[in-house]
Structures are given as structure tokens and as C-alpha cells.
Protein backbone atom coordinates (compact mmCIF):
# COMPACT_ATOMS: atom_id res chain seq x y z
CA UNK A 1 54.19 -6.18 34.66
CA UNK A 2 51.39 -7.75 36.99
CA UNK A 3 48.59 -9.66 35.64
CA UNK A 4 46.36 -7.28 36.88
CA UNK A 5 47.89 -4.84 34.73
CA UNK A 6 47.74 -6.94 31.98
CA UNK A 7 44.43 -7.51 31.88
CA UNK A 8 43.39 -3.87 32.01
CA UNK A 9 45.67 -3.25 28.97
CA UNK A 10 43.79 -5.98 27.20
CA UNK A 11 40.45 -4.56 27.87
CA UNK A 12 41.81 -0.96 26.98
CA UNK A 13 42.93 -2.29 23.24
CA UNK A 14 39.63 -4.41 23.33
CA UNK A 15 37.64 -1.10 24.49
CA UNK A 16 39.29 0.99 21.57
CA UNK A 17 39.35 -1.29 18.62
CA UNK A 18 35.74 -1.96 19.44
CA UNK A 19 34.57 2.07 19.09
CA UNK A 20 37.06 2.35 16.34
CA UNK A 21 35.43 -0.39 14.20
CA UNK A 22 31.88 1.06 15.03
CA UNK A 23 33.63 4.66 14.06
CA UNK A 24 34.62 3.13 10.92
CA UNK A 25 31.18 1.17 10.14
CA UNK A 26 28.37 2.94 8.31
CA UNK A 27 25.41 3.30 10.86
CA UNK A 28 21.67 2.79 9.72
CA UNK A 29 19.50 5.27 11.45
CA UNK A 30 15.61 4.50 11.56
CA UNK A 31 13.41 7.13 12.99
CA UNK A 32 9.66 7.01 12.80
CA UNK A 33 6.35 5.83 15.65
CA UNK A 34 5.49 3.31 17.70
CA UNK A 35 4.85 1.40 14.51
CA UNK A 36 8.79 1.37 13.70
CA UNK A 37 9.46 0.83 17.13
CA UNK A 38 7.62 -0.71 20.31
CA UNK A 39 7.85 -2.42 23.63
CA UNK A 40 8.57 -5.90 21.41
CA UNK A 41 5.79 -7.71 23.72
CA UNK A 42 1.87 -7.22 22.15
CA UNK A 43 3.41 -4.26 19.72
CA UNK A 44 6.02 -4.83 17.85
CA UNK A 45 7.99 -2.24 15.26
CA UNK A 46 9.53 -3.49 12.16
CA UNK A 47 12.62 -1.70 12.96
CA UNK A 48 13.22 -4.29 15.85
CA UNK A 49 13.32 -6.51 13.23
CA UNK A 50 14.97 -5.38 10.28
CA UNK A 51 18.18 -6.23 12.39
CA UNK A 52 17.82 -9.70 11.47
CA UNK A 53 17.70 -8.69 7.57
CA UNK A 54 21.01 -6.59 7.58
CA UNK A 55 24.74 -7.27 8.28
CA UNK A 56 25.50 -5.82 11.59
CA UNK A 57 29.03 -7.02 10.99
CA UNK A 58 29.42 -4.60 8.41
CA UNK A 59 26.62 -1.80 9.32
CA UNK A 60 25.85 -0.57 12.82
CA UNK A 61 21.87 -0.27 13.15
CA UNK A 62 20.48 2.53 15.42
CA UNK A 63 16.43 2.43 15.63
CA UNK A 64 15.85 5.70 17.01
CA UNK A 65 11.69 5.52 16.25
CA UNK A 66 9.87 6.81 19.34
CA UNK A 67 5.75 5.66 20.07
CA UNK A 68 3.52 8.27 19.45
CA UNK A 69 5.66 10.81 17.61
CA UNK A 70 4.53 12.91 14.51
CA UNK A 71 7.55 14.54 12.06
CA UNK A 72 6.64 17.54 14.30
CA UNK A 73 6.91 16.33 18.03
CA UNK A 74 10.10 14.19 16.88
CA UNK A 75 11.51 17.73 15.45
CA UNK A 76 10.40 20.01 18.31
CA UNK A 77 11.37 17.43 21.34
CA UNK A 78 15.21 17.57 20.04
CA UNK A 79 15.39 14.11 18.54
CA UNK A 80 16.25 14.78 15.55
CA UNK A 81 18.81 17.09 16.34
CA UNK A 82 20.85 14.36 18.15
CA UNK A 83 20.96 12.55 15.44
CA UNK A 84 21.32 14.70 13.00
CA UNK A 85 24.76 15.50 15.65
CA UNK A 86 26.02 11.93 14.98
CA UNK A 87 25.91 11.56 11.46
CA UNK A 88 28.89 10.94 9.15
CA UNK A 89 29.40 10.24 5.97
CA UNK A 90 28.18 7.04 4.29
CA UNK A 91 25.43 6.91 7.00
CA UNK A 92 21.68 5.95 6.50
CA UNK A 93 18.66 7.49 7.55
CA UNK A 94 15.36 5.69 7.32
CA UNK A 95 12.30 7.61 7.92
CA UNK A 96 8.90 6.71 8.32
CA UNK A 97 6.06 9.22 9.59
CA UNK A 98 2.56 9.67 8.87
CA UNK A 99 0.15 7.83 11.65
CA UNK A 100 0.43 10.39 14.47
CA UNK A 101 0.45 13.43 11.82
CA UNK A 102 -3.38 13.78 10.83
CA UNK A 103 -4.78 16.12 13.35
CA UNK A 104 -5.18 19.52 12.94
CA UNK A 105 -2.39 20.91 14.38
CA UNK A 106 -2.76 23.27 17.71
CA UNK A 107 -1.51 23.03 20.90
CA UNK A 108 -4.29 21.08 22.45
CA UNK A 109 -4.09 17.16 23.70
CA UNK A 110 -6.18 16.33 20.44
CA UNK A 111 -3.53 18.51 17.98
CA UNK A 112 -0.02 18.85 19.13
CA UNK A 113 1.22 16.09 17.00
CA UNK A 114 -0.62 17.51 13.60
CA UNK A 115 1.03 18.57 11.01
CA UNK A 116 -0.46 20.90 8.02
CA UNK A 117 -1.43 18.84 4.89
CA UNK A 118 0.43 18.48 1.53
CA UNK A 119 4.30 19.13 1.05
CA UNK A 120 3.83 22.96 0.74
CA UNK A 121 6.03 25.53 2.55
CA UNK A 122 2.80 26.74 4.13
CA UNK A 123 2.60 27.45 7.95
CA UNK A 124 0.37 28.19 10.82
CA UNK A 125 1.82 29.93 13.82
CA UNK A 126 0.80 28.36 16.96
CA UNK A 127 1.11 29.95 21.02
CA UNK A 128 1.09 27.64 23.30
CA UNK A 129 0.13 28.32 27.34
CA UNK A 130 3.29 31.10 28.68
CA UNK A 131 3.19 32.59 25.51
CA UNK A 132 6.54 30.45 23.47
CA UNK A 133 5.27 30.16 19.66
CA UNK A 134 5.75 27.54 17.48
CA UNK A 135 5.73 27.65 13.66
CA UNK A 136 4.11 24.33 11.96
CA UNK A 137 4.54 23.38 8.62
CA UNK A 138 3.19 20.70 6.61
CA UNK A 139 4.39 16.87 6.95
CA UNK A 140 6.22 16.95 3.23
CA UNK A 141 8.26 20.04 4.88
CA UNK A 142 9.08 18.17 7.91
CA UNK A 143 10.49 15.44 6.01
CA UNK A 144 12.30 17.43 3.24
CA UNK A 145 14.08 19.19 6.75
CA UNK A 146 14.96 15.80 7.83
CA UNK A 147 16.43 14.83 3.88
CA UNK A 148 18.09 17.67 3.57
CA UNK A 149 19.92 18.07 7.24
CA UNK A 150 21.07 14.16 6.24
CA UNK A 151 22.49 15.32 2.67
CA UNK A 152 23.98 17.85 4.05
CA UNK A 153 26.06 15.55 6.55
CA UNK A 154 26.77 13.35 4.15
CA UNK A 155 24.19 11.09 4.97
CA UNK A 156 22.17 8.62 2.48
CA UNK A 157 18.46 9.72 3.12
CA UNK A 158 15.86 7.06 2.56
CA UNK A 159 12.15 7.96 2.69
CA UNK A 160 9.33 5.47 3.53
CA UNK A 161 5.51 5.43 3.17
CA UNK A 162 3.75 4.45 6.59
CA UNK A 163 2.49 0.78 7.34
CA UNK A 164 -1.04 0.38 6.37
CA UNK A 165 -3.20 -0.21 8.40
CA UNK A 166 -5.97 -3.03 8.98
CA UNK A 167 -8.52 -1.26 7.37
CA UNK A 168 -10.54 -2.58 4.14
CA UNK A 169 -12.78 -1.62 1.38
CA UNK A 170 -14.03 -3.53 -0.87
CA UNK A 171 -11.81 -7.23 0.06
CA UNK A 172 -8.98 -4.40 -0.40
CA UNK A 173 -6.19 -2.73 1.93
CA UNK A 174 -7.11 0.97 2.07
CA UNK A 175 -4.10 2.37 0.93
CA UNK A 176 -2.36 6.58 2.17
CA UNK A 177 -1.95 6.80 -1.44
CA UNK A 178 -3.64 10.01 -1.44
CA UNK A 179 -2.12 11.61 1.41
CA UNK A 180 0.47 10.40 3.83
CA UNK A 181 2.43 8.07 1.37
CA UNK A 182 1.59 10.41 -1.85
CA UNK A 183 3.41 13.15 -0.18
CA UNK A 184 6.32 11.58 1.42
CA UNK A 185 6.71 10.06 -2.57
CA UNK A 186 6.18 13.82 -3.60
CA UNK A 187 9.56 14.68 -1.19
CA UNK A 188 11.69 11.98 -2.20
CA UNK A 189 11.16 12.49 -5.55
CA UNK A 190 12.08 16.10 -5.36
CA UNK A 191 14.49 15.80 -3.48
CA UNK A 192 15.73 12.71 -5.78
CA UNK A 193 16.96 10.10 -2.66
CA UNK A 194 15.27 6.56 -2.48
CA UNK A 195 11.78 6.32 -1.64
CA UNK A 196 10.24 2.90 -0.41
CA UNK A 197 6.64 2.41 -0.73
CA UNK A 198 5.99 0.50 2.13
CA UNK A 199 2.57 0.76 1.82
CA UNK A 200 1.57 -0.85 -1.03
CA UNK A 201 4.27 -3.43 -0.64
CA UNK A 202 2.50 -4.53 2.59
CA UNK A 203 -1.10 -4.14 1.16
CA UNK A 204 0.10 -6.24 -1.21
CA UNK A 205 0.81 -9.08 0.90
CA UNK A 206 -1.88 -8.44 3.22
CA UNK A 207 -4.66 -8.73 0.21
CA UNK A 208 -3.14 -12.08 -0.99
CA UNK A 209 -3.37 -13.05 2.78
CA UNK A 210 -7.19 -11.67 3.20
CA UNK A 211 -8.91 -9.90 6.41
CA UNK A 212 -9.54 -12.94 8.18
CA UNK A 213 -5.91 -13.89 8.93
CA UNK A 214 -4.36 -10.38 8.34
CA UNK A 215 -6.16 -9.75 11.77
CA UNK A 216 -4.40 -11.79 13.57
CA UNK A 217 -1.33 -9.23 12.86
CA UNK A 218 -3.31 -7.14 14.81
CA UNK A 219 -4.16 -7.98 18.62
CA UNK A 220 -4.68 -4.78 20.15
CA UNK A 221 -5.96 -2.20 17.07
CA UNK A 222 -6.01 -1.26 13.23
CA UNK A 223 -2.31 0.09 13.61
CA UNK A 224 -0.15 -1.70 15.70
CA UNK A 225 0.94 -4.98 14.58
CA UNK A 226 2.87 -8.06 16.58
CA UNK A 227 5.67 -9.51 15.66
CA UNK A 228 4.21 -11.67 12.60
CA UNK A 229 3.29 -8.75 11.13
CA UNK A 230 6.37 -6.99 12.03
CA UNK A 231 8.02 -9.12 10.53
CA UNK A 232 6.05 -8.71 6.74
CA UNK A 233 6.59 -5.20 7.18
CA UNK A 234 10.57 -5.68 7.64
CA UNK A 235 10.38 -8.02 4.55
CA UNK A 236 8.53 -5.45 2.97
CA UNK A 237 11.52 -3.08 3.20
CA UNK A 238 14.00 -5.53 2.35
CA UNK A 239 12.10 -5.97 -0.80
CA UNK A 240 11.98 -2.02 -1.12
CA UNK A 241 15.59 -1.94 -0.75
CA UNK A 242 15.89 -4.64 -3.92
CA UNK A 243 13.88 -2.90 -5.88
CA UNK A 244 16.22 0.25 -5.90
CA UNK A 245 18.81 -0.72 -8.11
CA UNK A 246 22.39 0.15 -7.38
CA UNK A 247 21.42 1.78 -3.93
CA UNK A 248 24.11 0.73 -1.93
CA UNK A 249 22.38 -0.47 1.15
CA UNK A 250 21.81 -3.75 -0.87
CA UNK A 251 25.30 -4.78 0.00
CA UNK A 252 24.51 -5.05 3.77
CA UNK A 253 21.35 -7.05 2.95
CA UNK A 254 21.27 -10.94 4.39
CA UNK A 255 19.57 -13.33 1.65
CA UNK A 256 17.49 -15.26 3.46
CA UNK A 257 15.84 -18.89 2.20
């Protein structure tokens, strides 16, 4: 046997047990905005850095969060049907939705992200230019589809309220309690899988921090945050994912100091 040959069969075994060991590992799925995920340079997502908070040892992370997507556009552009094609059993999927979801939906530049309000089955029947139709439902339905497809895999669905952003009343975070992170609440609790409320666990922080310095976590708007504040708003899930207890994604968690 040559040592050419040799070495190939090394980097065969090495090759296999490799994608057998990620077969075998539970993967972490995150999909969401720009807010989740981002270019990492001004913007940064705190799905970038929830790697640091997890055991990649023992969990394969996947952020599959795409900038400027509602629960609708990440539904009708086919992203959620590839993953929803890789899932196994034991998996995770993360989801967090609601800042690119307010419009009123129609097929214009303003409103082809919007969803309908509420978690309702309601639905508006759109045409767009050729004369292919879309159905829209409302942002709790879009989620529930995105829940349910994961259950139904196998899958351990986790449902998130959206970052809040650097708007205040009052010396106060405004909070989506009333719409955006009341409804995805409403889903998760119906549907009975973990909900983390992001958004108050981040106001939180940000009110003890004030407006003055809580800008500085935002260089470019009220929405997009850098990597400081990326980085509270991966903490912030870690915390969400302690305060569920028994919910076995705790095991993969790295205690920081």
C-alpha cells in the first residue's frame, strides 16, 4: 500500500466519522431577521453569538435567520421548507419574527413582508403582477405552521419574542407586549412548547442601563444593534433558556463567569 493511498484512506475515515458525529449530534436551528442574523461588522445578530453560549461539541448550531424577512417572505421564498427537510429528531428550532411583519400586507414594495394581525386563522387573498395568488394569514398562524411542521419531525420548537427596540417612553423600553410578543406568547402557549420572552428580558437590562448608554448598542438605527448589544440579547436567551425548567437545551448551555 503506497503512502499516497494511505493518506486518502485516512481522510476518507476522517471525512465519515466527521458527518457521522454531526448525523448523530442534535442541531440547533435559529431562523428569524437581520436582527438574529447580520453581516457581523456595524449589525450584528444575536444568533452569531449565541455560539459562544452553547456546546458545539455536543450540539451542531445552524443560524438560518435571513435580513429583512417577515414569517411570510421566509415561508413563501422556500426557507423554511429546507429546513423543515433536514430536521430529525431531538433537533431545535428557535424562532424569532416580528420586526419586518407590521405592514399591511399586499404585494407592493411597502407590504409584501406584512402579515395580518393577531394569531387568528383569518386570511386575505392577495394577486400579485401575472396573475399567481397568494393566501396571507396572520403572524400567530405563520408561526404555529412553523411549530407544528417541527413537532411533527420530531423537532423541539422554541418560540421567541422579538428584540426591542431603542425606543422609550417615559425613562422606559417600549415593550411588543401588545402585539408582536403577545401573540407569539399566545402560539406557544397553545401550542404548549417553550416560549422565551426576549423582550422584556432585554428591556429589562436596557432600563437598568438607561437611554444614554443603551444607544450606543445602536450605531446605525432603533433596531439593529452591534455586537455589545448582540451580545445582551444572546445573554438574554441564555437566561430564557434557565428559566424553563427541565427543557433540555439547558444541558448544552456553557456557564460562563
Amino acid at each position: 500500500m503506497n503512502k499516497l493511498y494511505k493518506i486518502s484512506i485516512v481522510l476518507l475515515v476522517s471525512l465519515l466519522t466527521t458527518s457521522f458525529s454531526y448525523q448523530q449530534k442534535p442541531t440547533l436551528y435559529i431562523i428569524g431577521d437581520s436582527t438574529v442574523r447580520n453581516n457581523n461588522k456595524e449589525k450584528w445578530g444575536w444568533g452569531t453569538i449565541l455560539l459562544d453560549y452553547l456546546d458545539t461539541n455536543r450540539i451542531n448550531i445552524s443560524n438560518q435567520a435571513i435580513p429583512g424577512r417577515s414569517t411570510r417572505t421566509f415561508l413563501r421564498e422556500g426557507r423554511w421548507s429546507h429546513i423543515d427537510s433536514l430536521l430529525k429528531p431531538g433537533d431545535y428550532v428557535m424562532m424569532q419574527f416580528g420586526h419586518n411583519d407590521g405592514a399591511k400586507p399586499d404585494t407592493s414594495k411597502a407590504g409584501y413582508r406584512g402579515t395580518l394581525k393577531g394569531t387568528s386563522e383569518d386570511t386575505v387573498v392577495l394577486t400579485w403582477p401575472g396573475g399567481k395568488k397568494e393566501t396571507v394569514h396572520t403572524y400567530g398562524w405563520y408561526i404555529r405552521k412553523y411549530v407544528r411542521d417541527a413537532r411533527a419531525k420530531g423537532a423541539i420548537p422554541v418560540v421567541l419574542s422579538m428584540i426591542p427596540r431603542n425606543i422609550w417612553v417615559n425613562g422606559k423600553v417600549v415593550l411588543a407586549d401588545q402585539d408582536f410578543g403577545k401573540w407569539a406568547k399566545e402560539v406557544a402557549q397553545q401550542e404548549n412548547v417553550p416560549f422565551i420572552d426576549l423582550n422584556s428580558l432585554t428591556a429589562e437590562k436596557y432600563n437598568v442601563i438607561g437611554p444614554d448608554k443603551v444607544k450606543d448598542f445602536f450605531p446605525i438605527d432603533h433596531t439593529h444593534t452591534n455586537k455589545a448589544g448582540a451580545i445582551i440579547n444572546a445573554e438574554s436567551v441564555v437566561q430564557g433558556i434557565a428559566l424553563l425548567p427541565g427543557f433540555s437545551l439547558n444541558d448544552y448551555l456553557i456557564k460562563h463567569n
